[in-house]
C-alpha atoms as a PDB file:
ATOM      1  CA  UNK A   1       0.000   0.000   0.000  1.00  0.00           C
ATOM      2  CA  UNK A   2       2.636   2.420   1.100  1.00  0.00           C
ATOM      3  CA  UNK A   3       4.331   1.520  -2.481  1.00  0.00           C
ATOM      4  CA  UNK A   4       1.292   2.469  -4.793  1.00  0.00           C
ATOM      5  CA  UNK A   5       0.734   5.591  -2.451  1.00  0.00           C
ATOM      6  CA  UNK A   6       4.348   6.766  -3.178  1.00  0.00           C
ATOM      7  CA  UNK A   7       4.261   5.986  -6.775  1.00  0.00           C
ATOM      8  CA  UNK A   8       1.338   8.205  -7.211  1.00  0.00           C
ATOM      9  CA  UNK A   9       2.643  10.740  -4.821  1.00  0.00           C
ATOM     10  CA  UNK A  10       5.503  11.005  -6.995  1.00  0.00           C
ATOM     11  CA  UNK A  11       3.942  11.089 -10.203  1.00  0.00           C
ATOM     12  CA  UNK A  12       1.452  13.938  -9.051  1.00  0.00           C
ATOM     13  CA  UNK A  13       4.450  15.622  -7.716  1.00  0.00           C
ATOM     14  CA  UNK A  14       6.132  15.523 -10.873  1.00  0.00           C
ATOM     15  CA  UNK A  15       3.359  16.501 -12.856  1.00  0.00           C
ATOM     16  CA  UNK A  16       2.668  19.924 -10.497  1.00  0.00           C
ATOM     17  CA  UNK A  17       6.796  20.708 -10.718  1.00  0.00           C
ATOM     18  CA  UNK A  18       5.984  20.216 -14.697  1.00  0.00           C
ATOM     19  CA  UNK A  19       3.198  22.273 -14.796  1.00  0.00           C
ATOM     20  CA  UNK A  20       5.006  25.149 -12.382  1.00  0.00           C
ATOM     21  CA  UNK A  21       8.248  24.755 -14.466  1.00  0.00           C
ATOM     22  CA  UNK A  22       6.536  25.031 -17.546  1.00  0.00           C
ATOM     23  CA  UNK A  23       6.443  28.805 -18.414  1.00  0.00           C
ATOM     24  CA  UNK A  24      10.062  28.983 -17.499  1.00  0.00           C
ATOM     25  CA  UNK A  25      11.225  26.349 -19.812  1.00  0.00           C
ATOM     26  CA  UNK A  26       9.650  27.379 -22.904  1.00  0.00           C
ATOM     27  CA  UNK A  27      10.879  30.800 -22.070  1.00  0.00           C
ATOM     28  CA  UNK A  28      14.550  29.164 -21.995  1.00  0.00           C
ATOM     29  CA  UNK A  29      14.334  27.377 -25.220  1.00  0.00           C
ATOM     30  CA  UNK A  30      12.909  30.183 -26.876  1.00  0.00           C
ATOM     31  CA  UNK A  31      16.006  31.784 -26.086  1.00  0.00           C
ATOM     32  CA  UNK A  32      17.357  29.616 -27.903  1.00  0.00           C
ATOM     33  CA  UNK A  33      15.854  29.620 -30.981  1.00  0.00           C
ATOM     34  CA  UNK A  34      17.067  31.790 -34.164  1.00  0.00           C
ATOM     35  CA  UNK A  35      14.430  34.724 -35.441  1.00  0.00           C
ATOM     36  CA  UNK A  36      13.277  31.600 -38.583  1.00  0.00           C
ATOM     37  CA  UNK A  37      12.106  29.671 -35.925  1.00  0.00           C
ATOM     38  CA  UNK A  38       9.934  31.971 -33.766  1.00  0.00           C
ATOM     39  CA  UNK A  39       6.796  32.394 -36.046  1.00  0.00           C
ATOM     40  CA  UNK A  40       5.227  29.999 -38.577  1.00  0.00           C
ATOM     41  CA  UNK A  41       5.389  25.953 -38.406  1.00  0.00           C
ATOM     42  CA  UNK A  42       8.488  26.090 -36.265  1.00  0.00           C
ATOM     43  CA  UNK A  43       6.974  28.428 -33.812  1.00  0.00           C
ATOM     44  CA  UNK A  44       5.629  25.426 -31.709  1.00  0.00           C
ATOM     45  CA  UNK A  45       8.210  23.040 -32.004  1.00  0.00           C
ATOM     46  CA  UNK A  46       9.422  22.870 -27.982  1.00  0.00           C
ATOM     47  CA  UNK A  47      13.198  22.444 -28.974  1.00  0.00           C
ATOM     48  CA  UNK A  48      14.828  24.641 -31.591  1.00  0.00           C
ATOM     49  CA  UNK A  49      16.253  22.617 -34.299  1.00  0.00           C
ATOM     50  CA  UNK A  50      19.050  25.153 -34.598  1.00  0.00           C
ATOM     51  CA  UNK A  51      20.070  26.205 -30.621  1.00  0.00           C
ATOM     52  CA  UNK A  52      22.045  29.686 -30.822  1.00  0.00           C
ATOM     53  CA  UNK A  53      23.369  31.704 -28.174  1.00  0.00           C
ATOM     54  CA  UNK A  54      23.138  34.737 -30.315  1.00  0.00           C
ATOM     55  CA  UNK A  55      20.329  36.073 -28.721  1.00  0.00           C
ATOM     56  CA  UNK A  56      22.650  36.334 -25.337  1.00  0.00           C
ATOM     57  CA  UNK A  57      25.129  38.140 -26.927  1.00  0.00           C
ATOM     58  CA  UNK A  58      22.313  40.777 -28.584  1.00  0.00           C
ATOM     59  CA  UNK A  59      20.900  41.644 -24.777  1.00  0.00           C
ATOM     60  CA  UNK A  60      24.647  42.687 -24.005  1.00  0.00           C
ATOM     61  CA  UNK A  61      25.789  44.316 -26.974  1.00  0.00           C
ATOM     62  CA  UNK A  62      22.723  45.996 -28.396  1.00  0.00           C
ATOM     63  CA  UNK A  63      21.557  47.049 -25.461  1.00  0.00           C
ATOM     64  CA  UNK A  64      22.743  48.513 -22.178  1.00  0.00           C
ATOM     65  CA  UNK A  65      21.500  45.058 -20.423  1.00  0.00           C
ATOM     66  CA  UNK A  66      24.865  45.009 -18.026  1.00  0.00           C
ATOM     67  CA  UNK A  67      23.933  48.591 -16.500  1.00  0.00           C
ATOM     68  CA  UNK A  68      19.917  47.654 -16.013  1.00  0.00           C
ATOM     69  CA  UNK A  69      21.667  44.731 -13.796  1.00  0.00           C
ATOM     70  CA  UNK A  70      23.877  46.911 -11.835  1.00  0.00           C
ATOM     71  CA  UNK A  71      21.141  49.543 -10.927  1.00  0.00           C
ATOM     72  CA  UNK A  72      18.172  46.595 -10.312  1.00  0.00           C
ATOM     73  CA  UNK A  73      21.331  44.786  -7.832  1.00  0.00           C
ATOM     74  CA  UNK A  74      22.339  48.288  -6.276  1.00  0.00           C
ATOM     75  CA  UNK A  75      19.012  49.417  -5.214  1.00  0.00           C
ATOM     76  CA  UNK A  76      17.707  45.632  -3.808  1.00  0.00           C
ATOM     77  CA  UNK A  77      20.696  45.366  -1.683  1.00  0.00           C
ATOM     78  CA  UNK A  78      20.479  48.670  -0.824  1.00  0.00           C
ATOM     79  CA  UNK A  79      16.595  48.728  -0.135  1.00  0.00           C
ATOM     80  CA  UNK A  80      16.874  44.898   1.545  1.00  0.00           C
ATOM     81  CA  UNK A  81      19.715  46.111   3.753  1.00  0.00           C
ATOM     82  CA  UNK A  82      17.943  49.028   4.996  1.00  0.00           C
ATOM     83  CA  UNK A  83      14.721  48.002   5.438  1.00  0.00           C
ATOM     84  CA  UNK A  84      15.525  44.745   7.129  1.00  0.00           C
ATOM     85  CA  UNK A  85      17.584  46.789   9.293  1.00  0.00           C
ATOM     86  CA  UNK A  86      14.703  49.196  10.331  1.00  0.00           C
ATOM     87  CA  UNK A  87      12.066  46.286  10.325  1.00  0.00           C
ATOM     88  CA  UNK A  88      14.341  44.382  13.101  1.00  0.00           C
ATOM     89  CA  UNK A  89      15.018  46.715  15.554  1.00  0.00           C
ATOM     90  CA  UNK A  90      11.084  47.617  15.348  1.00  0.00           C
ATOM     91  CA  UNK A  91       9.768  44.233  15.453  1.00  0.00           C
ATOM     92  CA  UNK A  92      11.999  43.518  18.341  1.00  0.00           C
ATOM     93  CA  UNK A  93      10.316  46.540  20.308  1.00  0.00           C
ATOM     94  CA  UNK A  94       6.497  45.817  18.936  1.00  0.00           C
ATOM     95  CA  UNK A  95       7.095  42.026  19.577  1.00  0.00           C
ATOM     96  CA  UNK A  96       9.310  41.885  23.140  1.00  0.00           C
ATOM     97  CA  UNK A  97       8.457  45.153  24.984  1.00  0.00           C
ATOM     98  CA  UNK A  98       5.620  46.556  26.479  1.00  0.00           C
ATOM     99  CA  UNK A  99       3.832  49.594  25.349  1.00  0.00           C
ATOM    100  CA  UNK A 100       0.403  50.962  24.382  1.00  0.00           C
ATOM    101  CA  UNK A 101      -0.110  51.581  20.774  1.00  0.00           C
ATOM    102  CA  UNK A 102       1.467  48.383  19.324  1.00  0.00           C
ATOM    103  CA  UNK A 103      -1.868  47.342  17.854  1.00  0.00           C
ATOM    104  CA  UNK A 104      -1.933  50.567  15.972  1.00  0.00           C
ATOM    105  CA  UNK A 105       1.743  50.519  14.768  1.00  0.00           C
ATOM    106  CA  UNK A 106       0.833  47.465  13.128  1.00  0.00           C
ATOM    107  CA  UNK A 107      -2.279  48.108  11.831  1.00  0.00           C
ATOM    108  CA  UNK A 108      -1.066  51.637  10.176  1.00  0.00           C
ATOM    109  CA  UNK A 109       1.919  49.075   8.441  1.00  0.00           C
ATOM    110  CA  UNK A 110      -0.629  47.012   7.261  1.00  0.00           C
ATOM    111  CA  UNK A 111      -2.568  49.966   6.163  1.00  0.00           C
ATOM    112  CA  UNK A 112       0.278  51.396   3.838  1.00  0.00           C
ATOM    113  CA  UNK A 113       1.192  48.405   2.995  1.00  0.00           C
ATOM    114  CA  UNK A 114      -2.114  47.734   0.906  1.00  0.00           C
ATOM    115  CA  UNK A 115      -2.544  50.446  -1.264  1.00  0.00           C
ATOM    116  CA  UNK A 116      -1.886  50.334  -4.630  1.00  0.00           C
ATOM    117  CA  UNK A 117       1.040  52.013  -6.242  1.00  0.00           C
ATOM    118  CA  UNK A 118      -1.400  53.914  -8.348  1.00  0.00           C
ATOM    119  CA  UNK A 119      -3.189  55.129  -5.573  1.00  0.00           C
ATOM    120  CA  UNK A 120       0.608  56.483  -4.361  1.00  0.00           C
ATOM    121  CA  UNK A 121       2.989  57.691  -7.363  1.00  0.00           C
ATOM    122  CA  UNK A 122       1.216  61.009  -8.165  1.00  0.00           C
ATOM    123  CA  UNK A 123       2.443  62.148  -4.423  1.00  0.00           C
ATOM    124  CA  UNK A 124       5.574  60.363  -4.517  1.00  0.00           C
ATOM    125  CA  UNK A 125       6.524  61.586  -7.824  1.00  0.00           C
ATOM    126  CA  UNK A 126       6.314  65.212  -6.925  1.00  0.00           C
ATOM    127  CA  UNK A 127       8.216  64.855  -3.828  1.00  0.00           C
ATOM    128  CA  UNK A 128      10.863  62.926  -5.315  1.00  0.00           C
ATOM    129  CA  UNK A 129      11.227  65.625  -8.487  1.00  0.00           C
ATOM    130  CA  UNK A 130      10.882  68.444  -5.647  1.00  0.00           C
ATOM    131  CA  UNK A 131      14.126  66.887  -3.763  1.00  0.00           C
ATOM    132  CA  UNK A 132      15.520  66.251  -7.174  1.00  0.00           C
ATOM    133  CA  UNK A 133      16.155  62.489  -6.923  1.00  0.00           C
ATOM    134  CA  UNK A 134      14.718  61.376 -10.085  1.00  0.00           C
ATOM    135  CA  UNK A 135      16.727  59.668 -12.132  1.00  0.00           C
ATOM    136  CA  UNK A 136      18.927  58.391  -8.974  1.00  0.00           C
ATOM    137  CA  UNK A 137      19.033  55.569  -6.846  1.00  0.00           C
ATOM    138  CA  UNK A 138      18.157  57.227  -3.738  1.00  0.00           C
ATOM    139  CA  UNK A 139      14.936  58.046  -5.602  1.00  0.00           C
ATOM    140  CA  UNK A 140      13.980  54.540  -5.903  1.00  0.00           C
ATOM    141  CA  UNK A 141      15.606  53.614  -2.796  1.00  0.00           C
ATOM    142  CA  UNK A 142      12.677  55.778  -0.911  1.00  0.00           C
ATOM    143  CA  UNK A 143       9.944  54.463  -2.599  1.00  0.00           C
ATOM    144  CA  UNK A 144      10.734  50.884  -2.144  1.00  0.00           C
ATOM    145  CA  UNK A 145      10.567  51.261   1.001  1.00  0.00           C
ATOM    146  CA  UNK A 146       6.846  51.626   1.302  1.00  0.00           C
ATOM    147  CA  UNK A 147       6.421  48.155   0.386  1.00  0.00           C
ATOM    148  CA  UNK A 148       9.403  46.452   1.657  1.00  0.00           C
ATOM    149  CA  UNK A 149       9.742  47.599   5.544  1.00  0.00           C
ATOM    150  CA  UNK A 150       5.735  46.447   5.870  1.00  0.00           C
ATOM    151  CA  UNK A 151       6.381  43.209   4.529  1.00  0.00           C
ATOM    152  CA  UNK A 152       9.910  43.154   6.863  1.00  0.00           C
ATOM    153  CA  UNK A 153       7.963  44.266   9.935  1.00  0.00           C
ATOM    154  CA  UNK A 154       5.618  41.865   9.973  1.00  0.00           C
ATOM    155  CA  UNK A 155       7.437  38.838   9.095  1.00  0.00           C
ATOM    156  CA  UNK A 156      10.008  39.707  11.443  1.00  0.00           C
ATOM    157  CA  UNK A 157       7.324  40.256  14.141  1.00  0.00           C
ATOM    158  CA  UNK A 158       5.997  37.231  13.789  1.00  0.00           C
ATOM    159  CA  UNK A 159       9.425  35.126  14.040  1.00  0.00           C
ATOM    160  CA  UNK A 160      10.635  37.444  17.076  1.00  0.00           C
ATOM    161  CA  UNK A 161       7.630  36.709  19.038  1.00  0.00           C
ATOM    162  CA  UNK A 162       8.072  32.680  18.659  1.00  0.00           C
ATOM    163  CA  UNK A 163      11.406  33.016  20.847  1.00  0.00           C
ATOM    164  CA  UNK A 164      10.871  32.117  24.309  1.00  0.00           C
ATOM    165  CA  UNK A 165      10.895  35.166  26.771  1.00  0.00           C
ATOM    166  CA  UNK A 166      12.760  33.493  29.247  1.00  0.00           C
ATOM    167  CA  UNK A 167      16.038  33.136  27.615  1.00  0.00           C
ATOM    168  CA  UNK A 168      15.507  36.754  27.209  1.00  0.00           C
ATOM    169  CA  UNK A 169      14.547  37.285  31.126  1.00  0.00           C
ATOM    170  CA  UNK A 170      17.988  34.652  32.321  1.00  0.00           C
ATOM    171  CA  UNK A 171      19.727  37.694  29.851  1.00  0.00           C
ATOM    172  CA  UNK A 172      18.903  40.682  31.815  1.00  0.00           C
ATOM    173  CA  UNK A 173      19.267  38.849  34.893  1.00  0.00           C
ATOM    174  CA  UNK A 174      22.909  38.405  33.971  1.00  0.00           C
ATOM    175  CA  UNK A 175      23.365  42.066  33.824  1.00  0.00           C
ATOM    176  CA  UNK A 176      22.465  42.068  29.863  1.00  0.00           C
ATOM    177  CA  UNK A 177      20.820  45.525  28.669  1.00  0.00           C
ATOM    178  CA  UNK A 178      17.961  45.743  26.536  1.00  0.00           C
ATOM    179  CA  UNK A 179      20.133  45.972  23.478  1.00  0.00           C
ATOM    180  CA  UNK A 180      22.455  43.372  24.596  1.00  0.00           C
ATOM    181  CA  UNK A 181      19.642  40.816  24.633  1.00  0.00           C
ATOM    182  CA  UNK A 182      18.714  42.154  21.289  1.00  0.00           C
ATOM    183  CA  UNK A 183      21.980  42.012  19.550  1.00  0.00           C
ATOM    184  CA  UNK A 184      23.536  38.529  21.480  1.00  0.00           C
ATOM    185  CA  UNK A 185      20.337  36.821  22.526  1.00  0.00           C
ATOM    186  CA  UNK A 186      17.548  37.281  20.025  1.00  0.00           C
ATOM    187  CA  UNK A 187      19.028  37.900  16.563  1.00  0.00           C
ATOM    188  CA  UNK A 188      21.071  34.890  17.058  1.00  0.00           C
ATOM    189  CA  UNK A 189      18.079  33.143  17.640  1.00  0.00           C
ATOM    190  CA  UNK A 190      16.263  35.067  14.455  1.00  0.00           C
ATOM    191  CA  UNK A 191      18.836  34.391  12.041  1.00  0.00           C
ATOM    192  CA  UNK A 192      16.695  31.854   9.975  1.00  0.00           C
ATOM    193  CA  UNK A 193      13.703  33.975  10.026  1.00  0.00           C
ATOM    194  CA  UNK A 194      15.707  37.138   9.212  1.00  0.00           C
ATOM    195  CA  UNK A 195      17.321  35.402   6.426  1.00  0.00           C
ATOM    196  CA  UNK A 196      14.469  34.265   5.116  1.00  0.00           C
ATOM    197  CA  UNK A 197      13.019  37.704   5.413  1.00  0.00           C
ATOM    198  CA  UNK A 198      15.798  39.173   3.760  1.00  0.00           C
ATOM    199  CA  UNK A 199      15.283  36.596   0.685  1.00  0.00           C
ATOM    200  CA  UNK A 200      11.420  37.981   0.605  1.00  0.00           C
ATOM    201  CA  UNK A 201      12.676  41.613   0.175  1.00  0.00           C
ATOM    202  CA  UNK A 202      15.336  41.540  -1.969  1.00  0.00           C
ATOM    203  CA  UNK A 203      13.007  39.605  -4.531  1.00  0.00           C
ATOM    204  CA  UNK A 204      10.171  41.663  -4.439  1.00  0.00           C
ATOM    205  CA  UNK A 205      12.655  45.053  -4.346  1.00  0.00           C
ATOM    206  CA  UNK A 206      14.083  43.188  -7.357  1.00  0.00           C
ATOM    207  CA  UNK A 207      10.900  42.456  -9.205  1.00  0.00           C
ATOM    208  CA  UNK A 208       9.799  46.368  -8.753  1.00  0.00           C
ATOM    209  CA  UNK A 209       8.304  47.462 -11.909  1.00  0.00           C
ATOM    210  CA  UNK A 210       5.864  50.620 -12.020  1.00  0.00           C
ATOM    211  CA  UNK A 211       8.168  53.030  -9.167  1.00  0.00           C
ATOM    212  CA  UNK A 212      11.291  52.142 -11.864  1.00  0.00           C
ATOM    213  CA  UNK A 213       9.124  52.902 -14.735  1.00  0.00           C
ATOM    214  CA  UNK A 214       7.765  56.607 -13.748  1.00  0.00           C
ATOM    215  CA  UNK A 215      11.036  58.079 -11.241  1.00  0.00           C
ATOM    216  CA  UNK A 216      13.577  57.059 -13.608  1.00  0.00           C
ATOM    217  CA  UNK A 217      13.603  57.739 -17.491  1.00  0.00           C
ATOM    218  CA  UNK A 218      17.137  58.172 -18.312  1.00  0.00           C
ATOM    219  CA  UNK A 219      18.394  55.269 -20.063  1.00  0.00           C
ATOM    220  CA  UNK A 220      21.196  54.652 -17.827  1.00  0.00           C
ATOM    221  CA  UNK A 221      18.980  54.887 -14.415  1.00  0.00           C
ATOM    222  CA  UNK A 222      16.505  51.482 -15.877  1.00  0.00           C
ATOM    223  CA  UNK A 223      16.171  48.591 -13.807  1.00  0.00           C
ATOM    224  CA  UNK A 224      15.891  45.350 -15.555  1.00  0.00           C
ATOM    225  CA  UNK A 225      12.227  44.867 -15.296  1.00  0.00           C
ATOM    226  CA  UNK A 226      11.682  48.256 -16.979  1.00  0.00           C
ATOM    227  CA  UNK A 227      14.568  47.594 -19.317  1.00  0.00           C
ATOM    228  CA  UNK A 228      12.892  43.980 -20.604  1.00  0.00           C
ATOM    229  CA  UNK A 229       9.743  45.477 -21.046  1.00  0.00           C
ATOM    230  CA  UNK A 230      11.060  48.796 -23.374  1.00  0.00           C
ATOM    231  CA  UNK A 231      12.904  45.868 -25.668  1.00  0.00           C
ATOM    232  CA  UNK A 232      10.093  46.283 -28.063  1.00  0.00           C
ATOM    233  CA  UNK A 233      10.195  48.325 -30.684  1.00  0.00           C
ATOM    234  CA  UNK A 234       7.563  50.499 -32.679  1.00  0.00           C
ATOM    235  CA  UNK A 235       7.067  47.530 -35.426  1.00  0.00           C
ATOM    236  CA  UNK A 236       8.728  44.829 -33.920  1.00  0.00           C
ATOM    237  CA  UNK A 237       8.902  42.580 -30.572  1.00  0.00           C
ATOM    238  CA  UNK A 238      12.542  40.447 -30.009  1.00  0.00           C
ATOM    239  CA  UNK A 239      11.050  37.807 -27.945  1.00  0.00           C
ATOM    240  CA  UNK A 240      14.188  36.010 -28.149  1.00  0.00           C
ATOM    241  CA  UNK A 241      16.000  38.519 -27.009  1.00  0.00           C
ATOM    242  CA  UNK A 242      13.509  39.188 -24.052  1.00  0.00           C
ATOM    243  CA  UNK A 243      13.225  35.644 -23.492  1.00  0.00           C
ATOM    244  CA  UNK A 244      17.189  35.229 -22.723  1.00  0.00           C
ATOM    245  CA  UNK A 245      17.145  39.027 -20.936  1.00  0.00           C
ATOM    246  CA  UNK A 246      14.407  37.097 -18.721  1.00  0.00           C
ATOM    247  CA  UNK A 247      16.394  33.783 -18.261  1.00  0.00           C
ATOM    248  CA  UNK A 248      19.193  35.852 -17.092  1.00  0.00           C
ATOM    249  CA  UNK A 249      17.476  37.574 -14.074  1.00  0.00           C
ATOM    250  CA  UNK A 250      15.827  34.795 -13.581  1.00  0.00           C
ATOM    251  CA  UNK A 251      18.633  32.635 -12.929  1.00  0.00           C
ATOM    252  CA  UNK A 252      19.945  34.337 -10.077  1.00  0.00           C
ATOM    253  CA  UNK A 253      17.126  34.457  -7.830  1.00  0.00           C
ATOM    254  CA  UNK A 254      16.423  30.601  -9.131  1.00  0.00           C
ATOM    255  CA  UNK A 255      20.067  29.726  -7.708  1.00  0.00           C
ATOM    256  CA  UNK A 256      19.908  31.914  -4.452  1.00  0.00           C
ATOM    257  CA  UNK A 257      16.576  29.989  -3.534  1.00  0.00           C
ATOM    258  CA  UNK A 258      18.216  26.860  -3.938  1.00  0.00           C
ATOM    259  CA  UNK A 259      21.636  27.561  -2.311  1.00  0.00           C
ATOM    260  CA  UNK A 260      19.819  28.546   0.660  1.00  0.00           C
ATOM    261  CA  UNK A 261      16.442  26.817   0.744  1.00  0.00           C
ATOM    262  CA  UNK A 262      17.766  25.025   3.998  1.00  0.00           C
ATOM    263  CA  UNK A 263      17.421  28.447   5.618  1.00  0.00           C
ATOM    264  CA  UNK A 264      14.249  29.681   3.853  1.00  0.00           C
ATOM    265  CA  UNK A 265      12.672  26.585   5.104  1.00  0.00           C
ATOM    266  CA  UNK A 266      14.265  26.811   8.554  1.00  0.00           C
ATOM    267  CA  UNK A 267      12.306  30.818   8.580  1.00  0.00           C
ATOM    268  CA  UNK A 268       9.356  29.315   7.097  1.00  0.00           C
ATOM    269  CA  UNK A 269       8.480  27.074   9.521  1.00  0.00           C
ATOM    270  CA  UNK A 270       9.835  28.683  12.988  1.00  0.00           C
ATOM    271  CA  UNK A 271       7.389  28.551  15.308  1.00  0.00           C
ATOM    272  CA  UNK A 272       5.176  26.611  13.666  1.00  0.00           C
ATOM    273  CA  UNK A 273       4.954  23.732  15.992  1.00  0.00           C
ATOM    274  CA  UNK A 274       4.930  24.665  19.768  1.00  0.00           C
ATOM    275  CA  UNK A 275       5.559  21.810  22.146  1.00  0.00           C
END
C-alpha cells in the first residue's frame, strides 16, 4: 500500500513541478531559438532545431543590459539592507516590549502596505522631483521602502515573538541591557527567520516594476524589469531577445533559492509547531 501511495505521490508531484516549471522552460528554449524559428510551423516546435546563443550576446551588446543589472542589484541590496535593518530593531520593540499603541503601529503598516502604487505615485513623484532624486538611486531607494519595511515588519514580528521570553529574562538577569539581549540573545536566535526575510525583500525590491518605470527615465537609471519590457520596438517585438534578458534575471534568484532553501525553510516554519 505504502508503495502504490508513493508511486502516485511522486507522479502527481512531478506533474505539479511540470506544470510550475513550464512557463520557465519554454521561455529558456525560446532563447534559444534563431528569429526563422519563432513564427510559422516552427513556432511550436518545444526544442529549436538550430540552438544559438546569439540572442545572449544581442541583450549585451545591443543594449545597455549590463547597466539595467547593476542599478536593479544596487538598489535591492540597498533597499533589503535598509529596510531589514529598520524592520528588526522595530519588530523587536512591537514584539518583546511593552507599550500601548502596538496594535496601531501594526495596523497603520498594514494599512500602507495595501494600497496600490497607483493610488501612491502622483504624491511620490512630486516629492521625489521636488528633492531632485529622479533619475537616482536614492529616488527609488525611498519608494521601495513603502512596500518592503511592511512586509519586513511583519514577518520579522511574527518570528521574534516565537522566541521564548525566558532566555531573554535569564539575559537581563545576567546584567544584559535591553540591546544586549537584542543584539547577542535574540538575533542569534532570528537568524533563519531574518534570512528568510531578507530573501522575501530583496526579490520583491528586485521584481519592482511601475516606481522604476515613472522616477527614472534616463536610459542609464533602468532597472531590468523596466529595461525587458522597453525591448520592443515600434514595429517589432525580439522575444528572443527578451526571453534570454528574462532567463538571465531569472537565474539568479532561481540559484539563491536553492543555495539557501535550507534556511528559507528553517524561517518558514519557525514557530510553527509549539511543544
Amino acid at each position: 500500500m505504502r508503495k502504490k501511495t508513493g508511486f502516485w505521490f511522486y507522479l502527481f508531484l512531478t506533474g505539479f513541478l511540470l506544470v510550475v516549471l513550464f512557463p520557465f522552460i519554454w521561455q529558456a528554449l525560446t532563447s534559444l531559438k534563431p528569429p526563422g524559428e519563432l513564427f510559422g510551423e516552427n513556432a511550436f516546435r518545444p526544442v529549436p532545431e538550430h540552438p544559438t546563443m546569439d540572442n545572449y550576446v544581442k541583450v549585451f551588446t545591443k543594449r545597455p543590459f549590463a547597466t539595467y543589472l547593476w542599478n536593479s542589484t544596487w538598489v535591492a541590496v540597498v533597499t533589503t539592507a535598509y529596510c531589514v535593518f529598520v524592520a528588526a530593531i522595530a519588530a523587536y520593540a512591537i514584539a518583546r516590549l511593552r507599550f500601548k499603541g502596538k496594535s496601531i503601529v501594526l495596523g497603520i503598516t498594514l494599512a500602507v502596505s495595501m494600497f496600490p502604487q497607483i493610488a501612491t505615485i502622483s504624491p511620490i513623484f512630486m516629492f521625489i522631483e521636488k528633492m531632485g532624486l529622479t533619475n537616482s538611486y536614492t529616488g527609488l531607494i525611498i519608494p521601495y521602502t513603502t512596500f518592503a519595511l511592511p512586509l519586513a515588519l511583519w514577518n520579522l514580528t511574527n518570528f521574534f515573538r516565537k522566541i521564548p521570553f525566558e532566555l531573554e529574562e535569564a539575559a537581563k538577569m545576567d546584567g544584559a541591557t535591553t540591546w544586549q539581549a537584542l543584539w547577542k540573545v535574540i538575533f542569534p536566535l532570528a537568524v533563519p527567520g531574518t534570512f528568510t526575510t531578507t530573501i522575501l525583500v530583496f526579490i520583491a525590491a528586485w521584481n519592482e516594476f511601475f516606481f522604476a518605470l515613472t522616477l527614472n527615465t534616463e536610459e542609464s537609471m533602468k532597472t531590468v524589469p523596466v529595461g525587458i519590457a522597453l525591448f520592443q520596438g515600434r514595429f517589432s517585438i525580439p522575444w528572443a531577445e527578451i526571453s534570454a534578458a528574462s532567463v538571465i534575471v531569472t537565474i539568479p534568484l532561481v540559484l539563491m533559492v536553492l543555495l539557501f532553501q535550507r534556511r528559507i525553510v528553517d524561517g518558514l516554519t519557525t514557530g510553527a509547531v509549539k511543544e
